[in-house]
PDB file of N, CA and C in Angstrom:
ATOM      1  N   UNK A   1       0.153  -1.620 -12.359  1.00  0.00           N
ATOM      2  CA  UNK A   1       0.671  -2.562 -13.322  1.00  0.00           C
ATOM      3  C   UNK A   1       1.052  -3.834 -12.585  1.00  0.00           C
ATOM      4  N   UNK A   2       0.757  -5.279 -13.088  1.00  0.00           N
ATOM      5  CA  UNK A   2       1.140  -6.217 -13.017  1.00  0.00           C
ATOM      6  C   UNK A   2       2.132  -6.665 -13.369  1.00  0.00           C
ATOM      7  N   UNK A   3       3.401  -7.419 -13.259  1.00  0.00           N
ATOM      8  CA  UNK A   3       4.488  -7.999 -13.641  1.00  0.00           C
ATOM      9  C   UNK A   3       4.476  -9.134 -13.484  1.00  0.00           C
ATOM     10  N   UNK A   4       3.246  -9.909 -12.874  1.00  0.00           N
ATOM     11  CA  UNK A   4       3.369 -11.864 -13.112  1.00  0.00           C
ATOM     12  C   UNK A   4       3.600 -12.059 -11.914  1.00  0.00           C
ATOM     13  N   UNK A   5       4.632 -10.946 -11.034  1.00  0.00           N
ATOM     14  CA  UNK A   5       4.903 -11.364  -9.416  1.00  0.00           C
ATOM     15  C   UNK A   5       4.473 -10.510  -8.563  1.00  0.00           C
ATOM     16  N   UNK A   6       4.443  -8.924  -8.948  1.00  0.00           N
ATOM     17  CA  UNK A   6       4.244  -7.717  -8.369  1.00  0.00           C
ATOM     18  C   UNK A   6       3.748  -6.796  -8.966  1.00  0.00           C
ATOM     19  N   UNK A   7       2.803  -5.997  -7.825  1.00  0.00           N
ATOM     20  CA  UNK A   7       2.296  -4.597  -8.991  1.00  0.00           C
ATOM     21  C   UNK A   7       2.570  -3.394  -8.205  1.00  0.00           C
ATOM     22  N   UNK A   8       2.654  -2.513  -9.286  1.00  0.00           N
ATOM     23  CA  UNK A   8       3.615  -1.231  -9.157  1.00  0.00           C
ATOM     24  C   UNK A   8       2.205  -0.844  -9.218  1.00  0.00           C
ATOM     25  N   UNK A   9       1.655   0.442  -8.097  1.00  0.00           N
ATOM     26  CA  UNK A   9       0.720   1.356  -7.663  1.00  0.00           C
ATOM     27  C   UNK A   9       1.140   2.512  -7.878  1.00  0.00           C
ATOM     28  N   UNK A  10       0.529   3.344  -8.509  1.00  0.00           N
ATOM     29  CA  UNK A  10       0.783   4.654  -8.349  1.00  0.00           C
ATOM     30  C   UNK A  10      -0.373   5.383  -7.494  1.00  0.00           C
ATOM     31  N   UNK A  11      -0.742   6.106  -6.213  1.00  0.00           N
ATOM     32  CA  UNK A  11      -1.935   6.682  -5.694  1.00  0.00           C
ATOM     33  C   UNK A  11      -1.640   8.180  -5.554  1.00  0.00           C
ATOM     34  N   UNK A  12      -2.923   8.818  -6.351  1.00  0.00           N
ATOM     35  CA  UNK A  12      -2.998  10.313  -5.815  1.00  0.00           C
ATOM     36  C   UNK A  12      -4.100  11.053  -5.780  1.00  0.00           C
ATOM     37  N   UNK A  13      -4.165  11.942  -5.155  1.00  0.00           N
ATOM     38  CA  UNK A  13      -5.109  12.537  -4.698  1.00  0.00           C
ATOM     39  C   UNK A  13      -5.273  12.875  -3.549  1.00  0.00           C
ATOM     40  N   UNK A  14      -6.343  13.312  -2.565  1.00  0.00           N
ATOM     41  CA  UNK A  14      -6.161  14.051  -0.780  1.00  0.00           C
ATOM     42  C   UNK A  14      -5.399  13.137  -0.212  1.00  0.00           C
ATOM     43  N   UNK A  15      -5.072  13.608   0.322  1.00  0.00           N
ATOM     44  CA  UNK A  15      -3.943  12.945   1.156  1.00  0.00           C
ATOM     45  C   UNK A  15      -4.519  11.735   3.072  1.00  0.00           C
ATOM     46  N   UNK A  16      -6.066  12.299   3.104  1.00  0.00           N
ATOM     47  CA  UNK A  16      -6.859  11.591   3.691  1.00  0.00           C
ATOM     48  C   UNK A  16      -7.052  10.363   2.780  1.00  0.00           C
ATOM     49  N   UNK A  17      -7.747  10.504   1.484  1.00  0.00           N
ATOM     50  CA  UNK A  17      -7.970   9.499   0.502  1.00  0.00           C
ATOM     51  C   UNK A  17      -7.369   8.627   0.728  1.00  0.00           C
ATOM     52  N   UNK A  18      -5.477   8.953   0.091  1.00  0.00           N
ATOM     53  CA  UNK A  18      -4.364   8.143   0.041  1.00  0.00           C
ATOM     54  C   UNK A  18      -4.652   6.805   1.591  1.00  0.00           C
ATOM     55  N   UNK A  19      -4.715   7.688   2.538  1.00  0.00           N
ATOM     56  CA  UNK A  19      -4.081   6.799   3.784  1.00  0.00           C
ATOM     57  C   UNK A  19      -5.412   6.140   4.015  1.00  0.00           C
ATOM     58  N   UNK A  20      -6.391   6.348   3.549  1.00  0.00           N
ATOM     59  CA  UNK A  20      -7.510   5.136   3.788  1.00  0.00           C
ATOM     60  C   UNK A  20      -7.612   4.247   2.778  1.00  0.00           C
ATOM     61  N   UNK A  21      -6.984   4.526   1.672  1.00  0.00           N
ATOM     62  CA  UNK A  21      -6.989   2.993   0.645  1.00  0.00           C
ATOM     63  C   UNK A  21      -5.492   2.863   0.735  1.00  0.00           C
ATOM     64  N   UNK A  22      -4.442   3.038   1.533  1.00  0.00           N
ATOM     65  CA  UNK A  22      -3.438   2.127   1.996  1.00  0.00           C
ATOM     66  C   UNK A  22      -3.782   1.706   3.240  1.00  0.00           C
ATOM     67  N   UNK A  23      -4.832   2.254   3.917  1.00  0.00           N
ATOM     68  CA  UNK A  23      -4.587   1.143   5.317  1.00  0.00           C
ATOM     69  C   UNK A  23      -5.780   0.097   4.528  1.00  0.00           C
ATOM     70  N   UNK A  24      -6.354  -0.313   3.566  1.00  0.00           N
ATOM     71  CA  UNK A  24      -6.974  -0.869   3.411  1.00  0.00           C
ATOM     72  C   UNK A  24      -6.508  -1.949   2.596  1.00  0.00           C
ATOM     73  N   UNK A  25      -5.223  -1.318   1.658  1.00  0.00           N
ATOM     74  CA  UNK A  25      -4.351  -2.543   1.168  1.00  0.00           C
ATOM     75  C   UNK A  25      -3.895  -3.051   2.218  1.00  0.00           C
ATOM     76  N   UNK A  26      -3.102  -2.393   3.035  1.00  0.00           N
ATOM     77  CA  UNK A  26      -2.397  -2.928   3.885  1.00  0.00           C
ATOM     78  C   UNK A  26      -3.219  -4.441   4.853  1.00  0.00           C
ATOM     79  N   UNK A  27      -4.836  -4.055   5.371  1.00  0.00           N
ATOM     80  CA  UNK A  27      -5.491  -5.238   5.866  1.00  0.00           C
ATOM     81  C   UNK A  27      -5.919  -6.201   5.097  1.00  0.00           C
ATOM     82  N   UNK A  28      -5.483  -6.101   3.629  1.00  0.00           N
ATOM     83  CA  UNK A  28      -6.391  -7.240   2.624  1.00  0.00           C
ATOM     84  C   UNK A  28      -5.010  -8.018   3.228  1.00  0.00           C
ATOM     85  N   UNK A  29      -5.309  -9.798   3.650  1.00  0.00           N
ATOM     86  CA  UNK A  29      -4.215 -10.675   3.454  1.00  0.00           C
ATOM     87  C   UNK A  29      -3.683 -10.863   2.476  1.00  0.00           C
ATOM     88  N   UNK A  30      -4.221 -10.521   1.074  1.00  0.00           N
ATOM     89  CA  UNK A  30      -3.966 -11.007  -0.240  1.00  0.00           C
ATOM     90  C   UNK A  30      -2.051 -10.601  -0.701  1.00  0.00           C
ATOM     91  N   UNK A  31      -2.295  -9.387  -0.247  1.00  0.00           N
ATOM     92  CA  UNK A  31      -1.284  -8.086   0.129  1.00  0.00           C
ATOM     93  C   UNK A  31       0.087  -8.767   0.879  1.00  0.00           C
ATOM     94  N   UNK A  32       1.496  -8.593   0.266  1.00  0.00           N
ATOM     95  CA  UNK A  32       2.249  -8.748   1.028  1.00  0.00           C
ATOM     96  C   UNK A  32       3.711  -8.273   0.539  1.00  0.00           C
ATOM     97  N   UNK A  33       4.663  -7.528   1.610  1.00  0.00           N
ATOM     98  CA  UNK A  33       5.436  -6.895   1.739  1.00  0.00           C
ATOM     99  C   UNK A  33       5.325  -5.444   0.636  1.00  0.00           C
ATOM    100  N   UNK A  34       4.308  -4.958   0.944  1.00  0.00           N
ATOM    101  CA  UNK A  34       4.067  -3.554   0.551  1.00  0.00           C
ATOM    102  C   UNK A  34       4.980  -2.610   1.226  1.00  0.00           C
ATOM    103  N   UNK A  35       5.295  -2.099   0.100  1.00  0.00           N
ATOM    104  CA  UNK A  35       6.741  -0.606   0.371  1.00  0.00           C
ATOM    105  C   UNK A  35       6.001   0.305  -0.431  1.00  0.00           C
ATOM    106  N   UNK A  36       6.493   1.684   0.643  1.00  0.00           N
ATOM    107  CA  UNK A  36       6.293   3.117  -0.431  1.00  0.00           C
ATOM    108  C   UNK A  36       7.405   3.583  -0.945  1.00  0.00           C
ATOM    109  N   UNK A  37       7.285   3.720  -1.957  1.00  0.00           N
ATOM    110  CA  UNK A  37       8.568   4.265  -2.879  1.00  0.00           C
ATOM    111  C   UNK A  37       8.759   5.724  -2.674  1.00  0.00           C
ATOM    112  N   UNK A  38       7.671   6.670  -2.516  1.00  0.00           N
ATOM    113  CA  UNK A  38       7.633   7.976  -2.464  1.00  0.00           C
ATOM    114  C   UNK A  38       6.336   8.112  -1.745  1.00  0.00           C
ATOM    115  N   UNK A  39       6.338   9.662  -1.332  1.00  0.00           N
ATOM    116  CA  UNK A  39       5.656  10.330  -0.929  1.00  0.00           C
ATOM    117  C   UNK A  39       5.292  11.772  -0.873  1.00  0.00           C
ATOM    118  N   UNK A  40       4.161  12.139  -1.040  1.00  0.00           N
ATOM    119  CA  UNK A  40       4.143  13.303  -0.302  1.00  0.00           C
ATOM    120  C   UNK A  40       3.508  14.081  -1.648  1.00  0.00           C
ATOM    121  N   UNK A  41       3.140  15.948  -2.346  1.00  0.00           N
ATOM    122  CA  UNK A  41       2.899  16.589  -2.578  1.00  0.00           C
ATOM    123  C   UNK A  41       3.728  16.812  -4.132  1.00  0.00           C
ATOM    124  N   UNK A  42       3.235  16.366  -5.102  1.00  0.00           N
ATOM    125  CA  UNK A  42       3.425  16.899  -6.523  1.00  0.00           C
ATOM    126  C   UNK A  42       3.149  18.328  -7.403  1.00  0.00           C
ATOM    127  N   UNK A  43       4.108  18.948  -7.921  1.00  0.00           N
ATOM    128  CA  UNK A  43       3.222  20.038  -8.938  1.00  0.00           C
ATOM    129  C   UNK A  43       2.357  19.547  -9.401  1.00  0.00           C
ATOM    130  N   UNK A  44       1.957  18.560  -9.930  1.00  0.00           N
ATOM    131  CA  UNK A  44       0.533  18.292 -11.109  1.00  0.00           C
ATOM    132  C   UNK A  44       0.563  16.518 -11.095  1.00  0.00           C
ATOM    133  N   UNK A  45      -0.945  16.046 -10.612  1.00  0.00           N
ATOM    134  CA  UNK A  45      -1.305  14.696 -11.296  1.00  0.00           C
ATOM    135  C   UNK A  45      -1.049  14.364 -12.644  1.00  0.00           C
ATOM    136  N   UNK A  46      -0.263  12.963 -12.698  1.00  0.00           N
ATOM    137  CA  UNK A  46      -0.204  12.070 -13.709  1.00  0.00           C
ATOM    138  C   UNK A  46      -1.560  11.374 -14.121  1.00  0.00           C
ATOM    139  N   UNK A  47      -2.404  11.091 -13.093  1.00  0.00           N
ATOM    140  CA  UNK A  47      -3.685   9.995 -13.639  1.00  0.00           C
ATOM    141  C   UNK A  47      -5.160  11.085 -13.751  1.00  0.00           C
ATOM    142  N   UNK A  48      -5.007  12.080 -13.912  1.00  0.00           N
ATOM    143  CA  UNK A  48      -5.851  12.533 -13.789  1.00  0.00           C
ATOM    144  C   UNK A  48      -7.433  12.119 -14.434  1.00  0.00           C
ATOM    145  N   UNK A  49      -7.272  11.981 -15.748  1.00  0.00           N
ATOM    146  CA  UNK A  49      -8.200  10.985 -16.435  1.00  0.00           C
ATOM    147  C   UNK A  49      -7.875   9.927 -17.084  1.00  0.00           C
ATOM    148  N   UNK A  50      -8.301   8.958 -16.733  1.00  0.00           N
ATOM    149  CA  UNK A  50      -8.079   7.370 -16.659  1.00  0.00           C
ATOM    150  C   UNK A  50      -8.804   6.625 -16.285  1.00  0.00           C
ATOM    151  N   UNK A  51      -8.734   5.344 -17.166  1.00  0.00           N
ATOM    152  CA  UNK A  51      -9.889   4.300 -17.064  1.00  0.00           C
ATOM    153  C   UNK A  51      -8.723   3.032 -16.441  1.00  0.00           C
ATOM    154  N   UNK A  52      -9.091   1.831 -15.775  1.00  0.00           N
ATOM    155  CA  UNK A  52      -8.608   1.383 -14.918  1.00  0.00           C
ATOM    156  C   UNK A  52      -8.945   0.107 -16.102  1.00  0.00           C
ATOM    157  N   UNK A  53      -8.192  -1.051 -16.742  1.00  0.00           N
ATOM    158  CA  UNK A  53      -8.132  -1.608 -17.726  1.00  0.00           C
ATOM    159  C   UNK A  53      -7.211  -2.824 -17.867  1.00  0.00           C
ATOM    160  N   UNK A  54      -7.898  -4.318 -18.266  1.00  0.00           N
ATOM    161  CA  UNK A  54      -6.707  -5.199 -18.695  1.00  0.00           C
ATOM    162  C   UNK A  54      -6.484  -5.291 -19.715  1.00  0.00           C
ATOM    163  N   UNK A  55      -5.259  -5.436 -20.381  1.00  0.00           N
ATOM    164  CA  UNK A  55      -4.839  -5.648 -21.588  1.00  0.00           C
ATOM    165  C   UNK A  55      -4.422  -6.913 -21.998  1.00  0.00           C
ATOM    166  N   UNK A  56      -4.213  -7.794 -21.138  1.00  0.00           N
ATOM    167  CA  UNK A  56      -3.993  -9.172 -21.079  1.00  0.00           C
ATOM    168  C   UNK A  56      -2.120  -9.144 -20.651  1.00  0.00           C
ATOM    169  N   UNK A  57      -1.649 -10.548 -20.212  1.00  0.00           N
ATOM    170  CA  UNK A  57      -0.116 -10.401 -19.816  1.00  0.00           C
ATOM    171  C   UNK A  57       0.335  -9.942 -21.560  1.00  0.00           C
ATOM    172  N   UNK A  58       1.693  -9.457 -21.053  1.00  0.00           N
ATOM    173  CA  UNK A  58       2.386  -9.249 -21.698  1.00  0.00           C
ATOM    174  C   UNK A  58       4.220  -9.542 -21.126  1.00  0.00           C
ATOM    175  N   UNK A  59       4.613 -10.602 -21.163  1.00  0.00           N
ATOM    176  CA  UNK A  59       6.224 -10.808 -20.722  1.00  0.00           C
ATOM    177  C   UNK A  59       7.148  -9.282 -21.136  1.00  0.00           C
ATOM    178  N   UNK A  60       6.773  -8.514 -22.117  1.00  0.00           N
ATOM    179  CA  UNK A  60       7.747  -7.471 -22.736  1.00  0.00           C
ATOM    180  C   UNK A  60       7.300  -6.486 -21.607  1.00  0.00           C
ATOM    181  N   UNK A  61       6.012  -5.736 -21.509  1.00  0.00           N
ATOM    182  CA  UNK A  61       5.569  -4.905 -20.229  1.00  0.00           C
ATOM    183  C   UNK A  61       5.877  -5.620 -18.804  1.00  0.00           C
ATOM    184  N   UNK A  62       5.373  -6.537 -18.737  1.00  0.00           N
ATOM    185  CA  UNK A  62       6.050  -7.332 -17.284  1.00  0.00           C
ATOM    186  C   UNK A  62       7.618  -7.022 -16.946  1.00  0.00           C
ATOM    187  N   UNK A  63       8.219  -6.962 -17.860  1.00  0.00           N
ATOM    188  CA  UNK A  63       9.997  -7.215 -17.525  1.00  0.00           C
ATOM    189  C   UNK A  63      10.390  -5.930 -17.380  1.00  0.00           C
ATOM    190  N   UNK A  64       9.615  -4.937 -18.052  1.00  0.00           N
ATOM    191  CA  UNK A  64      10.022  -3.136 -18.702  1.00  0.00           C
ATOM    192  C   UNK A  64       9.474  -2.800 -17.004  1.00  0.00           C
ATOM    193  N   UNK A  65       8.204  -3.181 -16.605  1.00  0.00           N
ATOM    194  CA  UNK A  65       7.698  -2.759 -15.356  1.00  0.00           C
ATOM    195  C   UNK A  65       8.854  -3.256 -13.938  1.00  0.00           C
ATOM    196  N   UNK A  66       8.944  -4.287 -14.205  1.00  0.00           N
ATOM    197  CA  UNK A  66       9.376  -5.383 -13.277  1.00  0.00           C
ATOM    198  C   UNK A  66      11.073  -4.409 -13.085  1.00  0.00           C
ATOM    199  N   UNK A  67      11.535  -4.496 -13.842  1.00  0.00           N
ATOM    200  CA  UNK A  67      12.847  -3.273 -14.344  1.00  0.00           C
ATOM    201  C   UNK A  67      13.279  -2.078 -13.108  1.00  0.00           C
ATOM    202  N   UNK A  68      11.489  -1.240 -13.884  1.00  0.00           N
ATOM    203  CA  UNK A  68      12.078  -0.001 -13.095  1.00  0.00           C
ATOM    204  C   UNK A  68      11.362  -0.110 -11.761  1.00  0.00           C
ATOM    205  N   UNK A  69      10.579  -1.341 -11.321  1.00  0.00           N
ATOM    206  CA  UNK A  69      10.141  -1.632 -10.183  1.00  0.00           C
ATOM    207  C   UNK A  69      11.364  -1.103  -9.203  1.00  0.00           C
ATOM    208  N   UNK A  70      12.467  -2.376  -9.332  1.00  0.00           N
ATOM    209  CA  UNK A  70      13.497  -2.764  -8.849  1.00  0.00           C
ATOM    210  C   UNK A  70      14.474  -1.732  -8.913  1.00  0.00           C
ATOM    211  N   UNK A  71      14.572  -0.788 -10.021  1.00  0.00           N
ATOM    212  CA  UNK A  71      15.489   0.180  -9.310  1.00  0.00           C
ATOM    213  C   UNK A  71      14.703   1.640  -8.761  1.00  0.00           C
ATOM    214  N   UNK A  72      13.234   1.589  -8.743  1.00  0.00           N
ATOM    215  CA  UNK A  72      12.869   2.509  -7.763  1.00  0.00           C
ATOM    216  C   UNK A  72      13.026   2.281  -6.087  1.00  0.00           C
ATOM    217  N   UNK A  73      12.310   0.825  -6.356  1.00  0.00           N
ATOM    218  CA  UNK A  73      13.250   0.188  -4.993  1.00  0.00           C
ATOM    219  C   UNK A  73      14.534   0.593  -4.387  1.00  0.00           C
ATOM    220  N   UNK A  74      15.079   0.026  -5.107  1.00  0.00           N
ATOM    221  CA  UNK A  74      16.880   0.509  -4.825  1.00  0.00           C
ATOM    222  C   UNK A  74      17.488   2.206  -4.748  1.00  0.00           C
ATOM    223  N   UNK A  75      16.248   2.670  -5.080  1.00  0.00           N
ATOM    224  CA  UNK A  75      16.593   4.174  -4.327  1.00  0.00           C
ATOM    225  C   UNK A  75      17.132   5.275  -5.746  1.00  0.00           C
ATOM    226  N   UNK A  76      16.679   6.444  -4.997  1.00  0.00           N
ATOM    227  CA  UNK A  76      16.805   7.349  -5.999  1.00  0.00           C
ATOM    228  C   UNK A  76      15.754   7.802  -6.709  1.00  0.00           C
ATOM    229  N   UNK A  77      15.251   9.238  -6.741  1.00  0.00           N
ATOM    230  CA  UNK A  77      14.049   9.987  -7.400  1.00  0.00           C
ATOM    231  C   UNK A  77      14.302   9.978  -8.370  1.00  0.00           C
ATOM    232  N   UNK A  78      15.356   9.430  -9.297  1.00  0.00           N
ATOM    233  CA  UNK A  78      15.085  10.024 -10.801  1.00  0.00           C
ATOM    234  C   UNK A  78      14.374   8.235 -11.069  1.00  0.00           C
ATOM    235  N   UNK A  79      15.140   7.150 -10.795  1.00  0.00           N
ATOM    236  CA  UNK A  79      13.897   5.958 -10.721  1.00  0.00           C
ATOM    237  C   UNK A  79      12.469   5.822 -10.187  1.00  0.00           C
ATOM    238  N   UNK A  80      12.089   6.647  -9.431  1.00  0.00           N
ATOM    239  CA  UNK A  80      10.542   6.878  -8.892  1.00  0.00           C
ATOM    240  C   UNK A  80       9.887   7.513  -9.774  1.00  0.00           C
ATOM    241  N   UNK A  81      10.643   8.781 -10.502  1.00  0.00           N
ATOM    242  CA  UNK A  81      10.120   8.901 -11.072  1.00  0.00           C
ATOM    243  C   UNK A  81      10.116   8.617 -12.685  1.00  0.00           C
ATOM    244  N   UNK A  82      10.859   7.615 -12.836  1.00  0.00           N
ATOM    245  CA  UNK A  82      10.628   7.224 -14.225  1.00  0.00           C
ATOM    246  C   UNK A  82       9.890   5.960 -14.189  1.00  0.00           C
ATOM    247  N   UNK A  83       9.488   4.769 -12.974  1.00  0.00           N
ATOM    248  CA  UNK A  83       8.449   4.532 -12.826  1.00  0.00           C
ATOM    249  C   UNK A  83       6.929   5.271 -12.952  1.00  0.00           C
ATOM    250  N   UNK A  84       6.858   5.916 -12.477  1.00  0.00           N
ATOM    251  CA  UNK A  84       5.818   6.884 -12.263  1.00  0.00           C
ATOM    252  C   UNK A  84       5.218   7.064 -13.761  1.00  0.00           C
ATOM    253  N   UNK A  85       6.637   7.740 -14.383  1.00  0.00           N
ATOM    254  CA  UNK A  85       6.193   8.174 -16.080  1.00  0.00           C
ATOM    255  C   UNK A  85       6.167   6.752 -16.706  1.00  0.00           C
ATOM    256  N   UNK A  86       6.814   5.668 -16.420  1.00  0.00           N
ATOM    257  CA  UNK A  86       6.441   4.398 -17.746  1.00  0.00           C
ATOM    258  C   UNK A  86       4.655   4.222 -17.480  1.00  0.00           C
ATOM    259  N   UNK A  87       4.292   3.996 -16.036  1.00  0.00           N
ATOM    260  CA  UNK A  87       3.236   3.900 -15.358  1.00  0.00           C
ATOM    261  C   UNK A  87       1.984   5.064 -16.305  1.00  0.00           C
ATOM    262  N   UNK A  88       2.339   6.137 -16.437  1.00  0.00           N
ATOM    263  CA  UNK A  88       1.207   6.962 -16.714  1.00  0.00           C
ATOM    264  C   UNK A  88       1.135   6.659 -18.116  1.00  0.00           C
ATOM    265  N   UNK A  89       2.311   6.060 -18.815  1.00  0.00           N
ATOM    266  CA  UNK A  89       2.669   6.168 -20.483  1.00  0.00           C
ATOM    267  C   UNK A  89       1.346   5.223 -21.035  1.00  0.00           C
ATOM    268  N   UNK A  90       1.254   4.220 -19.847  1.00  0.00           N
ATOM    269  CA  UNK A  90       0.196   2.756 -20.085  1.00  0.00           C
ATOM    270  C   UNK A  90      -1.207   3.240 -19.599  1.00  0.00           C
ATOM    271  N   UNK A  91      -1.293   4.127 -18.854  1.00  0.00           N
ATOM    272  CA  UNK A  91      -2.470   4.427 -18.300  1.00  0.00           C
ATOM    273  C   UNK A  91      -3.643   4.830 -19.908  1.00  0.00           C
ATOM    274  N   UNK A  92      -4.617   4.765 -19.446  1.00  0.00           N
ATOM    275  CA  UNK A  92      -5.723   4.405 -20.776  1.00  0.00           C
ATOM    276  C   UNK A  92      -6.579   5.907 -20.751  1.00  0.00           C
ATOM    277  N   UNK A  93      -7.169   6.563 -20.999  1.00  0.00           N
ATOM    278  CA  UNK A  93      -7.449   7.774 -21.031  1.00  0.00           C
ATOM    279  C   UNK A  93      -9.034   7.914 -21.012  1.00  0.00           C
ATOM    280  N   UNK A  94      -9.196   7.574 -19.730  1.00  0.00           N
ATOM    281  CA  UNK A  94     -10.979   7.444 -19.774  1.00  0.00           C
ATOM    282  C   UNK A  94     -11.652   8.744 -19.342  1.00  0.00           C
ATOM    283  N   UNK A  95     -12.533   8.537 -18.982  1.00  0.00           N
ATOM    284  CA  UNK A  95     -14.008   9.534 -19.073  1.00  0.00           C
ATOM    285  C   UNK A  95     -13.755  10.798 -17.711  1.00  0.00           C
ATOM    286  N   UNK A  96     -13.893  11.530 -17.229  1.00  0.00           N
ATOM    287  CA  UNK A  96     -14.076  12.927 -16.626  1.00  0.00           C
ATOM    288  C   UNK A  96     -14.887  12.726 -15.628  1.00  0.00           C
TER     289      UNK A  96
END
């Protein structure tokens, strides 16, 4: 998700996967001051099927995102993971 200043990533899957498309954000210059909020091994994927999609801005999703950006930041799993869930709520439900 986009917020106008920052976008909130959610990545999952092998755990090889993960660390080769973050060292690959990490070398785009575009990229800057990237933080991980969490890590590591879930009971069950959130994105499992999903289509990757713009909807155009929206200031009301920007601010709702932008929100729980900032207090996943600021620490605490029950904000990671209610990022996580606004994040999957928007996710679009594509093809297998």
């Amino acid at each position: 998700m986009f917020t106008g200043t920052r976008f909130a990533q959610y990545l999952e899957g092998p755990s090889g996967g993960i660390a080769e498309l973050r060292n690959s954000i990490m070398d785009d210059c575009r990229h800057e001051d990237i933080q991980t909020i969490a890590s590591g091994p879930y009971e069950h994927r959130l994105f499992l099927r999903w289509s990757l999609a713009y909807a155009g801005p929206s200031r009301f999703v920007a601010g709702k995102v932008e929100d729980a950006l900032v207090d996943a930041l600021a620490g605490g799993q029950e904000h990671v993971k209610a990022l996580a869930e606004m994040l999957a709520g928007f996710a679009i439900d594509g093809h297998s």
